[in-house]
N, C-alpha and C. Protein backbone atom coordinates (compact mmCIF):
# COMPACT_ATOMS: atom_id res chain seq x y z
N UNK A 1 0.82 -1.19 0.00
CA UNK A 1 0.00 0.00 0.00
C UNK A 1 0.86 1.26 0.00
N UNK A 2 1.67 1.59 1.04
CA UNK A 2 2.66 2.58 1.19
C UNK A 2 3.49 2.33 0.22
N UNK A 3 4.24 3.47 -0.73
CA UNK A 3 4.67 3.29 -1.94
C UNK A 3 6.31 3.61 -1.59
N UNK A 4 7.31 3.18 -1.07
CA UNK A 4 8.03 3.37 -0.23
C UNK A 4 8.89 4.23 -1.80
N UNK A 5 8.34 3.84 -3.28
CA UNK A 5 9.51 3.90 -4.02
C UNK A 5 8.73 5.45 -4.61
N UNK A 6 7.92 6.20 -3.90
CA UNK A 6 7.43 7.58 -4.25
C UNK A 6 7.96 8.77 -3.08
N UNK A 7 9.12 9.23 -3.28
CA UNK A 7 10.13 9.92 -2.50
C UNK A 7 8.90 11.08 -1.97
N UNK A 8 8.12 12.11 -2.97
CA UNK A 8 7.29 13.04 -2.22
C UNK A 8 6.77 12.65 -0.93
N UNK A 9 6.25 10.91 -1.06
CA UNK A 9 5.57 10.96 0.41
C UNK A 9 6.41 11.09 1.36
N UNK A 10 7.86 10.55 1.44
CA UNK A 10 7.56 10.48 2.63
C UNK A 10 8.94 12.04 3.25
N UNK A 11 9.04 12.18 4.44
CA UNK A 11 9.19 13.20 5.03
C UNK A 11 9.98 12.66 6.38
N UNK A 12 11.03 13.81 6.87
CA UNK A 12 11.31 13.82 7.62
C UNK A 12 11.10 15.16 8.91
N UNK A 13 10.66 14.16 10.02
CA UNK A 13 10.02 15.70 11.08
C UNK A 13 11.09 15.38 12.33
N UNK A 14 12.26 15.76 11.80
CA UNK A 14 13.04 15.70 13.05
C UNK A 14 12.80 16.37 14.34
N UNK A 15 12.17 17.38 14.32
CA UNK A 15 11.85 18.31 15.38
C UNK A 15 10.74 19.19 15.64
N UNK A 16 9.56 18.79 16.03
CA UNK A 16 8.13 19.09 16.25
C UNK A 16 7.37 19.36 17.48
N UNK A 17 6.90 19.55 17.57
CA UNK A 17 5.65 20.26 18.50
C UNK A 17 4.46 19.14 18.47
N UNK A 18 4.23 18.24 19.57
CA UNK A 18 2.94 17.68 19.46
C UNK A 18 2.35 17.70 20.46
N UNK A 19 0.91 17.15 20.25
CA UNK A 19 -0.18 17.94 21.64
C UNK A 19 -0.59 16.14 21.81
N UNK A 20 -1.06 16.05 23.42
CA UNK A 20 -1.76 14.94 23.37
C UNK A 20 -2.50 15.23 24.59
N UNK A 21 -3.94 14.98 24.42
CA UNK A 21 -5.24 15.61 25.69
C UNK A 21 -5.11 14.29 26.15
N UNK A 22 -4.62 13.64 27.52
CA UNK A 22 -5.08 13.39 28.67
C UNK A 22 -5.60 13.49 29.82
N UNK A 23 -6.17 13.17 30.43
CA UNK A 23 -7.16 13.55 32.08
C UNK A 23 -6.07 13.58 32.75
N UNK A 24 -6.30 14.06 33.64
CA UNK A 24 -5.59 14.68 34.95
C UNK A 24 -4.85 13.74 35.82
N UNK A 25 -5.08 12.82 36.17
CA UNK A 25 -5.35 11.84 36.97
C UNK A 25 -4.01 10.39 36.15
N UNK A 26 -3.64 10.76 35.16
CA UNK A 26 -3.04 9.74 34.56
C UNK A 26 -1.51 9.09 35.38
N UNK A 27 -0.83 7.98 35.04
CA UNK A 27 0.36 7.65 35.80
C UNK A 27 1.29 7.22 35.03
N UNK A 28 1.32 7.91 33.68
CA UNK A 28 2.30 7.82 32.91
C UNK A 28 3.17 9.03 32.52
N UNK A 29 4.01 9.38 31.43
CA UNK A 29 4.47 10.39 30.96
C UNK A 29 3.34 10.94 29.72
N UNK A 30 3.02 11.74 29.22
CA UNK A 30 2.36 12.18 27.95
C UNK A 30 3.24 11.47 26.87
N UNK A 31 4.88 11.67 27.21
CA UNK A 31 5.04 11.24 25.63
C UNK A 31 5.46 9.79 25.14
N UNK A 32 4.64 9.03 26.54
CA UNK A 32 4.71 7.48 26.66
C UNK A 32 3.94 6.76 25.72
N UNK A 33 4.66 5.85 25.12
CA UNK A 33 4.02 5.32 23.90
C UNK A 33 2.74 4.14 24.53
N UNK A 34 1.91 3.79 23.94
CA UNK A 34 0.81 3.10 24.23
C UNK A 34 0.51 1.94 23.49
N UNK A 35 0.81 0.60 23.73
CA UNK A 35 0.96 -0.77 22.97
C UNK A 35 -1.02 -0.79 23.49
N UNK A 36 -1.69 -0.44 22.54
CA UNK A 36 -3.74 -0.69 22.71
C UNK A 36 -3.66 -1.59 21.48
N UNK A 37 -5.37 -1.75 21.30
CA UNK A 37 -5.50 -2.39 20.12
C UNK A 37 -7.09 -1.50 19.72
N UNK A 38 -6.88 0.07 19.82
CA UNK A 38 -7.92 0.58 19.42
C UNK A 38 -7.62 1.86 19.09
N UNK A 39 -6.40 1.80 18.66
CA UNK A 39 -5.91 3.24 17.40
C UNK A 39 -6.58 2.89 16.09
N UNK A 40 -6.39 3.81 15.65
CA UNK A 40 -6.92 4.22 13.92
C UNK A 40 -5.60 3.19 13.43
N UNK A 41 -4.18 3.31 13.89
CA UNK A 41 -3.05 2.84 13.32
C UNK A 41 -2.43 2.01 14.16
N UNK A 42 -3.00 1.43 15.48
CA UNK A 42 -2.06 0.51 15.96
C UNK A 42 -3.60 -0.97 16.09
N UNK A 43 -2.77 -1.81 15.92
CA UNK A 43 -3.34 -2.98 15.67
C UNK A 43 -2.70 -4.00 17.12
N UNK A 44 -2.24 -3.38 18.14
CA UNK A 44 -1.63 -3.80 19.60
C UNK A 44 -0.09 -4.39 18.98
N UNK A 45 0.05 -4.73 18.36
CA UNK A 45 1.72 -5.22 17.90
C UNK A 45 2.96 -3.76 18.41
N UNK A 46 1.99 -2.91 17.22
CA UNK A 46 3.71 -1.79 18.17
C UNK A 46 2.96 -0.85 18.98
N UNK A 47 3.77 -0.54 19.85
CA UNK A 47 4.02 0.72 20.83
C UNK A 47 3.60 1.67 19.97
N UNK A 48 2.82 2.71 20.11
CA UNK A 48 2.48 4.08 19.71
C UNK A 48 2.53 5.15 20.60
N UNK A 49 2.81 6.74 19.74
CA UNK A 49 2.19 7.83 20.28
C UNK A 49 1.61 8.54 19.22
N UNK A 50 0.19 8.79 19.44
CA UNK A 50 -0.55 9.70 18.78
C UNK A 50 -0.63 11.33 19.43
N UNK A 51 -0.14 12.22 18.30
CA UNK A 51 -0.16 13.33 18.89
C UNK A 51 -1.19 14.40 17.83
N UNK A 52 -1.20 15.33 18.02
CA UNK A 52 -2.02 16.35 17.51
C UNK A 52 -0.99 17.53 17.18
N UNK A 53 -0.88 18.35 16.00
CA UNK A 53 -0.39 19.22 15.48
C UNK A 53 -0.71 20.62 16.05
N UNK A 54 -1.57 20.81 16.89
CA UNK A 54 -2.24 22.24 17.66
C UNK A 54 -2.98 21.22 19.05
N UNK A 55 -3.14 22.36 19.89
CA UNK A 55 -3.51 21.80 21.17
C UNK A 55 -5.02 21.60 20.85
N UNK A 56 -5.78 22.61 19.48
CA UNK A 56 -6.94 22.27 19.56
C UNK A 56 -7.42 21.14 19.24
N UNK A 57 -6.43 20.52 18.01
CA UNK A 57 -6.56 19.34 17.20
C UNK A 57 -6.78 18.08 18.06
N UNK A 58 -5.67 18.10 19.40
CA UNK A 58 -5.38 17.22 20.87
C UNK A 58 -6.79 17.07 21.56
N UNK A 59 -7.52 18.39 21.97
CA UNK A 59 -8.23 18.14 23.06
C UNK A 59 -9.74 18.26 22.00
N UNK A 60 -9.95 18.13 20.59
CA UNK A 60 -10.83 17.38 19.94
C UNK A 60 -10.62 15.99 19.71
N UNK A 61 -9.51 15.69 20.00
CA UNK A 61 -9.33 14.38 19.80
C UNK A 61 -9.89 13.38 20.56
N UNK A 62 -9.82 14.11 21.69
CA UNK A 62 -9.69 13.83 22.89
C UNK A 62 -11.34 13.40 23.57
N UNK A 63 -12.14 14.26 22.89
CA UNK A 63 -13.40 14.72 23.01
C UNK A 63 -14.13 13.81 22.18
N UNK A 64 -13.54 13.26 20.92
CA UNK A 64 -14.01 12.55 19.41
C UNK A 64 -14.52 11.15 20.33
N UNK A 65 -13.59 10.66 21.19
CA UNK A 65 -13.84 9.41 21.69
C UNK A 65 -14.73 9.83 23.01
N UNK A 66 -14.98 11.01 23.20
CA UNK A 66 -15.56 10.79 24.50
C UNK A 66 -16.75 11.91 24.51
N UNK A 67 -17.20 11.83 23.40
CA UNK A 67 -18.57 13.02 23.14
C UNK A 67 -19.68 13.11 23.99
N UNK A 68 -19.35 12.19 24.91
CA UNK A 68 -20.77 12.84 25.90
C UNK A 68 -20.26 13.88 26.91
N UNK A 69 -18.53 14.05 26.72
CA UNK A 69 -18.06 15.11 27.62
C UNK A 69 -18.46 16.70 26.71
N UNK A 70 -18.58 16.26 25.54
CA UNK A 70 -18.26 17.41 24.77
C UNK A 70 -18.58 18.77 25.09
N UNK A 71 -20.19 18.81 25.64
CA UNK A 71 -20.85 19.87 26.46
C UNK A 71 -20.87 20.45 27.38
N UNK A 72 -19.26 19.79 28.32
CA UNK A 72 -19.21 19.77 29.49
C UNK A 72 -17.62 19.78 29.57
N UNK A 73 -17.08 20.33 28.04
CA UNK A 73 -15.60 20.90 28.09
C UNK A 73 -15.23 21.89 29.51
N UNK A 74 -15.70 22.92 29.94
CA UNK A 74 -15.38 23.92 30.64
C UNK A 74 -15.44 23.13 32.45
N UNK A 75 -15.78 22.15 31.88
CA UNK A 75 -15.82 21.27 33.71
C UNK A 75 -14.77 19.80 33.52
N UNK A 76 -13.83 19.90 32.65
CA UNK A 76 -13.19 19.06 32.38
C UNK A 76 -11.90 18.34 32.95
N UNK A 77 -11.51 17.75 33.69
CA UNK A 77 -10.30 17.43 34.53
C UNK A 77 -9.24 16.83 33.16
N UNK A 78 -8.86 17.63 32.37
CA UNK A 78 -7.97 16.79 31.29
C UNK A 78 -6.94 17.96 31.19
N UNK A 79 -5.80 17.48 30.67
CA UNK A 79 -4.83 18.84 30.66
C UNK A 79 -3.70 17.93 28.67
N UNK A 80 -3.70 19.65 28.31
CA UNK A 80 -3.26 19.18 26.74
C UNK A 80 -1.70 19.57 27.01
N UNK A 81 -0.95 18.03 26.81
CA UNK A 81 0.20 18.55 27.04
C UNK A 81 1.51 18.72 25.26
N UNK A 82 1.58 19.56 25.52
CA UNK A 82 2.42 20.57 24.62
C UNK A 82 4.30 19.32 24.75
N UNK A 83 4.04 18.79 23.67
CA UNK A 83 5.63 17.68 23.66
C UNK A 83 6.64 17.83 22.42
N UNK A 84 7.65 18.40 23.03
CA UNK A 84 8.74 18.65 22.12
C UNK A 84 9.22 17.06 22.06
N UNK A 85 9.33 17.55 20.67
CA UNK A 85 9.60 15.77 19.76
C UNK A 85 10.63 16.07 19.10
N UNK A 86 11.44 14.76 19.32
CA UNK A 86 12.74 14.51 18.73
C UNK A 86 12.46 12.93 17.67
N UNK A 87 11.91 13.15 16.52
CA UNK A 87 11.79 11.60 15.87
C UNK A 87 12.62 11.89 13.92
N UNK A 88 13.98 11.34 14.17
CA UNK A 88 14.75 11.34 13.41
C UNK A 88 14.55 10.12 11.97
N UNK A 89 13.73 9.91 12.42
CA UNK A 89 13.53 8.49 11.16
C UNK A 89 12.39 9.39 10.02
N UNK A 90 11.95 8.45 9.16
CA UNK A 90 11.32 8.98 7.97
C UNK A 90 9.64 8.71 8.47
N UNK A 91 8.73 9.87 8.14
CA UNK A 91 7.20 9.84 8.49
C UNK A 91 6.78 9.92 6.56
N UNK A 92 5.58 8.97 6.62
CA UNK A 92 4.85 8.74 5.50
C UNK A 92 3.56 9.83 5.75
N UNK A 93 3.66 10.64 4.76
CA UNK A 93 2.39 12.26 4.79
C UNK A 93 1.74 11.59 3.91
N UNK A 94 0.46 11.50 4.54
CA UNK A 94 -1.10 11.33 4.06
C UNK A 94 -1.61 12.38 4.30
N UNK A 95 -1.29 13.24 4.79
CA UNK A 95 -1.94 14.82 5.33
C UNK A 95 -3.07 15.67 4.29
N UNK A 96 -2.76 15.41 3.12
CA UNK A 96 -3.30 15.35 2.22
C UNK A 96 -4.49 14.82 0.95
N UNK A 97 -5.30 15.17 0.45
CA UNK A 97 -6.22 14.12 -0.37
C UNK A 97 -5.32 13.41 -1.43
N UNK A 98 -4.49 14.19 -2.09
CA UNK A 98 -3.67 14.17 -3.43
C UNK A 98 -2.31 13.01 -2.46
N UNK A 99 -1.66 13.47 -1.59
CA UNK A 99 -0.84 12.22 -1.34
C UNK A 99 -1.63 11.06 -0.55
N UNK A 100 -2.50 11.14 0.18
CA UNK A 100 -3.53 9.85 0.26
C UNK A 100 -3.37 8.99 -1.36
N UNK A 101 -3.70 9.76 -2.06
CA UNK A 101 -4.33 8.79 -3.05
C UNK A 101 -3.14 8.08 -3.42
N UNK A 102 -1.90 8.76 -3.72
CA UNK A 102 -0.53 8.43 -4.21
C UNK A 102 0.03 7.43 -3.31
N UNK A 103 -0.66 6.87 -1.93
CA UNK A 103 0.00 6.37 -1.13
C UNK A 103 -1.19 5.25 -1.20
N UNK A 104 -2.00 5.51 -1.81
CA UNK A 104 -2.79 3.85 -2.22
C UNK A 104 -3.87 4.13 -1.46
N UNK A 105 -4.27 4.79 -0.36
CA UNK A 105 -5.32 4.47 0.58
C UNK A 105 -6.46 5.86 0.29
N UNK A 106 -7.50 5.47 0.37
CA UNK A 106 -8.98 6.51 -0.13
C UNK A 106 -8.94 6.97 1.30
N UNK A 107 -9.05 8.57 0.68
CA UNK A 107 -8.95 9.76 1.53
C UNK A 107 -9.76 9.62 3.00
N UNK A 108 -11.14 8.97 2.69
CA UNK A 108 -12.25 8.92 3.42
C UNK A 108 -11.95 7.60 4.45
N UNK A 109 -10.79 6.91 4.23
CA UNK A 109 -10.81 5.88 5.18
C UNK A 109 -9.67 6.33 6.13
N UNK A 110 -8.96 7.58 5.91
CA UNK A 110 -8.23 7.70 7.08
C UNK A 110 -8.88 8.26 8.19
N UNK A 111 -9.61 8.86 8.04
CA UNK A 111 -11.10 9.73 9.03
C UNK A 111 -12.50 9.22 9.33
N UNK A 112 -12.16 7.91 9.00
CA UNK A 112 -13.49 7.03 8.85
C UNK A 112 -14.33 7.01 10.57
N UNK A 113 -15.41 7.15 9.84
CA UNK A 113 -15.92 6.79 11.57
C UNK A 113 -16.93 5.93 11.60
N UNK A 114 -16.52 4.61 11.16
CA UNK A 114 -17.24 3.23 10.49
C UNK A 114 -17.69 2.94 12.40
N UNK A 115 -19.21 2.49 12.91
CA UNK A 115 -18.80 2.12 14.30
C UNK A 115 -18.10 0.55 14.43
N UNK A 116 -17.91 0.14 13.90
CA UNK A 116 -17.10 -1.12 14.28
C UNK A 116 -15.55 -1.20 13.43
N UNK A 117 -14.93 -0.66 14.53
CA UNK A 117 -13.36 -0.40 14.50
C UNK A 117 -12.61 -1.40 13.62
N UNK A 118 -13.19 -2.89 13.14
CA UNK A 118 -12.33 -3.38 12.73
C UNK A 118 -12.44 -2.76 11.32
N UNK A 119 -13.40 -2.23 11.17
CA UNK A 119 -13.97 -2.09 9.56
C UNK A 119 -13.41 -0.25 9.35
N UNK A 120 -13.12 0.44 10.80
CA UNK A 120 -13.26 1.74 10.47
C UNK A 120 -11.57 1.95 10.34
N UNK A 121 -10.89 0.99 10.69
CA UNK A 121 -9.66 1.09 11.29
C UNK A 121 -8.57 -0.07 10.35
N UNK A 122 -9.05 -0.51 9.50
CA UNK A 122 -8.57 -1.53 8.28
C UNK A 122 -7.46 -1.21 7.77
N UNK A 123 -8.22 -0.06 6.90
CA UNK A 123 -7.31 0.34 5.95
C UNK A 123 -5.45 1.26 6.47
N UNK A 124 -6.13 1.71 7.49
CA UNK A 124 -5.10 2.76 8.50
C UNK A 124 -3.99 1.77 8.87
N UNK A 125 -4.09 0.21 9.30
CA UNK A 125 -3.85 -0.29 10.16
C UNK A 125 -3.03 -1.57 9.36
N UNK A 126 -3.55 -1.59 7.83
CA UNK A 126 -2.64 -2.03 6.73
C UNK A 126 -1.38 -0.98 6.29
N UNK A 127 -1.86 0.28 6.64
CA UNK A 127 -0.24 1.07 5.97
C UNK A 127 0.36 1.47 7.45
N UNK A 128 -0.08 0.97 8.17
CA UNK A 128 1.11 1.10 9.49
C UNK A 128 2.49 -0.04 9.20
N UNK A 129 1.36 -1.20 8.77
CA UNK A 129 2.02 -2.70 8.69
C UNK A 129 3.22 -1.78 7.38
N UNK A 130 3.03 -1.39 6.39
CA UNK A 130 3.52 -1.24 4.70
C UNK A 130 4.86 0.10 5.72
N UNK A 131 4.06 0.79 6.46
CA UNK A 131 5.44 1.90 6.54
C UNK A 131 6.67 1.23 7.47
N UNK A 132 6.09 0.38 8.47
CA UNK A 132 6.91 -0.28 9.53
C UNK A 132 7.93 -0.77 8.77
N UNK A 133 7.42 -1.76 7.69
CA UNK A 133 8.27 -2.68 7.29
C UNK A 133 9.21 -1.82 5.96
N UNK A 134 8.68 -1.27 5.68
CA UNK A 134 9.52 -0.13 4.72
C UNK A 134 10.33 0.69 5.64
N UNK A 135 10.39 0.50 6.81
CA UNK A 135 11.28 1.49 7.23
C UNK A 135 11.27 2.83 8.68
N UNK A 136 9.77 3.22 8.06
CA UNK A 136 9.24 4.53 8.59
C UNK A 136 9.45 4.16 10.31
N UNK A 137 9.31 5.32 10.54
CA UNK A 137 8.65 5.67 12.00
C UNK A 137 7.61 6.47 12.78
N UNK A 138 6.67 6.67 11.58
CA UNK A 138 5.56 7.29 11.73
C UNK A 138 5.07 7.99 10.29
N UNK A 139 3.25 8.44 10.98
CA UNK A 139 2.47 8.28 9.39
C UNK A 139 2.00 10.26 10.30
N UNK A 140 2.04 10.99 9.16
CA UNK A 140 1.31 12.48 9.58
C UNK A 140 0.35 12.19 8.44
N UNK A 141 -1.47 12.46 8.86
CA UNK A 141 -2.72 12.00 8.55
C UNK A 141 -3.21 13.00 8.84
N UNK A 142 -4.77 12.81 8.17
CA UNK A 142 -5.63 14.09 8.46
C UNK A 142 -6.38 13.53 10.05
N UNK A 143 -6.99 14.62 10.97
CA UNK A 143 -7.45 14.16 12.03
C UNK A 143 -9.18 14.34 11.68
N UNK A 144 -9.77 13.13 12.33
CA UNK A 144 -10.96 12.47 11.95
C UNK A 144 -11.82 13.03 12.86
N UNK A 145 -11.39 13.82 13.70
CA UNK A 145 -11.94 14.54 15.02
C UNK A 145 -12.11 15.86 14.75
N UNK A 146 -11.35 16.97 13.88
CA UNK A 146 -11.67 18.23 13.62
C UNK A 146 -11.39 18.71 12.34
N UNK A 147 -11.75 18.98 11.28
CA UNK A 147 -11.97 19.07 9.55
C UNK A 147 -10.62 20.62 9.79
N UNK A 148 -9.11 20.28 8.94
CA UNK A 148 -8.04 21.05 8.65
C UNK A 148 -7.01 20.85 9.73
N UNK A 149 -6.92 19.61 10.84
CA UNK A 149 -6.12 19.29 11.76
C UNK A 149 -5.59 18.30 11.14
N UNK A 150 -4.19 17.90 11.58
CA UNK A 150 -3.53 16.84 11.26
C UNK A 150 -2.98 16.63 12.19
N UNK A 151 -2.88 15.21 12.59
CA UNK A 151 -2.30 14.45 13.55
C UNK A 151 -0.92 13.55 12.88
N UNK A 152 0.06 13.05 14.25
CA UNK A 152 1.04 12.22 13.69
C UNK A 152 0.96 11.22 14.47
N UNK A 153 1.19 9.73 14.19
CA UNK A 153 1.44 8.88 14.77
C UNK A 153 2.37 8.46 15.15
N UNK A 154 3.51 7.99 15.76
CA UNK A 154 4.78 7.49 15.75
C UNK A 154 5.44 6.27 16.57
N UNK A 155 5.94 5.54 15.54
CA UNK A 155 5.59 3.54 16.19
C UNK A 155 7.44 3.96 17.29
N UNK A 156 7.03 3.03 17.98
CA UNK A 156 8.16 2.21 18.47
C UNK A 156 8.56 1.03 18.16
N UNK A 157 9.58 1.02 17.33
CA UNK A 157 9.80 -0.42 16.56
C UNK A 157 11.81 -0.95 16.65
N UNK A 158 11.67 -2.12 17.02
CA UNK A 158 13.22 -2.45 17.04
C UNK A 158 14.21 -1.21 17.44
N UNK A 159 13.67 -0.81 18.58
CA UNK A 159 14.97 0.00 19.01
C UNK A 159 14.37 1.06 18.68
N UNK A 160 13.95 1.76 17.92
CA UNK A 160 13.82 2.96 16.68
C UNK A 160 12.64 3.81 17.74
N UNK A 161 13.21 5.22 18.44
CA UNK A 161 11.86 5.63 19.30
C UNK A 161 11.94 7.19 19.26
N UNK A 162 11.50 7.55 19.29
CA UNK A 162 11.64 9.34 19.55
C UNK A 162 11.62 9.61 20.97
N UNK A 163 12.45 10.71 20.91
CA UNK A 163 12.52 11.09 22.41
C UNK A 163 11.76 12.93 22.49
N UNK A 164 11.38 13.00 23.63
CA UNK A 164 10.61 13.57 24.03
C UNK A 164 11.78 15.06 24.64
N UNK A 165 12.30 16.01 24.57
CA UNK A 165 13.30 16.89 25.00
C UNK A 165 12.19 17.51 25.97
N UNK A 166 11.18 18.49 26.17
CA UNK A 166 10.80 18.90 27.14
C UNK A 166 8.91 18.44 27.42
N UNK A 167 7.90 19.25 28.21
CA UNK A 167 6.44 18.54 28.09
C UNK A 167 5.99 19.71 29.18
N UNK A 168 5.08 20.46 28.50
CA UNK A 168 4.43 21.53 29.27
C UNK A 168 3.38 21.64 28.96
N UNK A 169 2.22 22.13 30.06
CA UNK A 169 0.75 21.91 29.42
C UNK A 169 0.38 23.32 29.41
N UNK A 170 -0.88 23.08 28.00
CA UNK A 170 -1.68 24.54 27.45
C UNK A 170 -2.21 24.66 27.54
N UNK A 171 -3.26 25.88 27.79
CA UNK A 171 -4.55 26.28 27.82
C UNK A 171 -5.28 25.82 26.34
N UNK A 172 -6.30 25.32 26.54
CA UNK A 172 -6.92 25.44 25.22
C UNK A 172 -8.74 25.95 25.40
N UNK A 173 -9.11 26.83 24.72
CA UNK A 173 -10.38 26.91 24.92
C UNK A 173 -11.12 26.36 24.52
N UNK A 174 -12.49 26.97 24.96
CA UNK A 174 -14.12 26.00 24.65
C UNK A 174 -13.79 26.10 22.62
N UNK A 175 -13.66 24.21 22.35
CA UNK A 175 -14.15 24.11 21.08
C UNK A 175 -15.84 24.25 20.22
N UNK A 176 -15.91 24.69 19.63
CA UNK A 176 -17.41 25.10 19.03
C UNK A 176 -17.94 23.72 18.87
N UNK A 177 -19.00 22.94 19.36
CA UNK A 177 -19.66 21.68 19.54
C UNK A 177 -19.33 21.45 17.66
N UNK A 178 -20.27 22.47 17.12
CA UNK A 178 -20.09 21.99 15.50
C UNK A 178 -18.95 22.00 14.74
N UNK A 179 -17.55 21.84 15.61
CA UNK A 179 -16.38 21.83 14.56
C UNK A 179 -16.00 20.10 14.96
N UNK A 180 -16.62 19.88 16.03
CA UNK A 180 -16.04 18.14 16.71
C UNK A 180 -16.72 17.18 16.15
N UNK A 181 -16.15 16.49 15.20
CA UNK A 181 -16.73 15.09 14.73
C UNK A 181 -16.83 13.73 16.08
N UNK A 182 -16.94 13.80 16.49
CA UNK A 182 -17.71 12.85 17.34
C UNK A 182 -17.67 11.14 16.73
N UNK A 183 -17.32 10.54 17.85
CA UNK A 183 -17.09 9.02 17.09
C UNK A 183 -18.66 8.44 17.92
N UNK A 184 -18.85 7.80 17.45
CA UNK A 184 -20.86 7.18 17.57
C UNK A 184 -19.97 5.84 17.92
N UNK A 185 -19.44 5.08 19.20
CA UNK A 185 -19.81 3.74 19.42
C UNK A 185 -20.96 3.20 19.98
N UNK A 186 -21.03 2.05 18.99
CA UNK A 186 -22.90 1.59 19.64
C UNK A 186 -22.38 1.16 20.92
N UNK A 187 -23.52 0.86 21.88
CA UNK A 187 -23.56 0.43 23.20
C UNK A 187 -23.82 -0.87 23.10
């Protein structure tokens, strides 16, 4: 799927700014990677960190999975922490409709909000497998949570990890209910 032999995609982000909205209450680091099996791009095999490109992009993200808080942002125990990133390896940019397509995967399945994850989370979760093994160390995507945000993912694989240089948290204000795509899991 990932076209490892189309040089435009892929990119190097040696040194970035990423946001990630956690609750208050957590007992990890923010820029601690997370081995789940309910990312858009991790399938529980590698270690991840999903971050957000703006703190707003983070604490919609944040909100996407948890929309019954959405109305009830301003009473929220979550804090968006602001992570200077050090990830020296090569990121595959889907950020785009035009390099989506060039990278094999339909625009609409990176933002999919299919409710049954195996079906919404397929296609994402085949070019994790295509960048890993080509090389990469992360995919920058459009975010499925707020329409002109982009998020980055970034695996932990054989050694290969980004390090985190500093981690300070931001204010972010009340998001407008109608800019948050909202993920619908059935009950």
């Amino acid at each position: 799927m990932a076209d490892s032999d189309t040089p435009e995609l892929w990119t190097n982000l040696p040194h970035f700014i990423g946001y990630r909205a956690l609750p208050n209450d957590i007992d990890f680091m923010p820029d601690a990677p997370w081995p789940s099996s309910s990312g858009r791009f991790d399938d529980g095999a590698t270690p991840t960190l999903y971050v957000s490109t703006s703190p707003e992009g983070a604490q919609s993200e944040y909100l996407r999975r948890h929309s019954e808080l959405i109305e009830l942002q301003s009473q929220l125990k979550i804090t968006v922490h602001s992570i200077d990133i050090r990830a020296p390896g090569w990121c595959l940019d889907v950020a785009a409709p035009e390099l989506a397509q060039e990278a094999g995967i339909d625009w609409d399945r990176l933002t999919s909000s299919d409710p049954d994850p195996d079906i919404r989370y397929q296609e994402c979760r085949a070019l994790t497998a295509d960048v890993v093994q080509d090389g990469g160390e992360s995919i920058r995507y459009p975010s499925a949570a707020m329409a002109g945000e982009v998020n980055v993912v970034l695996f932990e694989v054989e050694g290969r990890r980004w390090t985190a240089e500093s981690r300070t948290s931001v204010a972010v204000g009340h998001i407008p209910v109608e800019r948050i795509r909202p993920l619908h899991v059935p009950e």
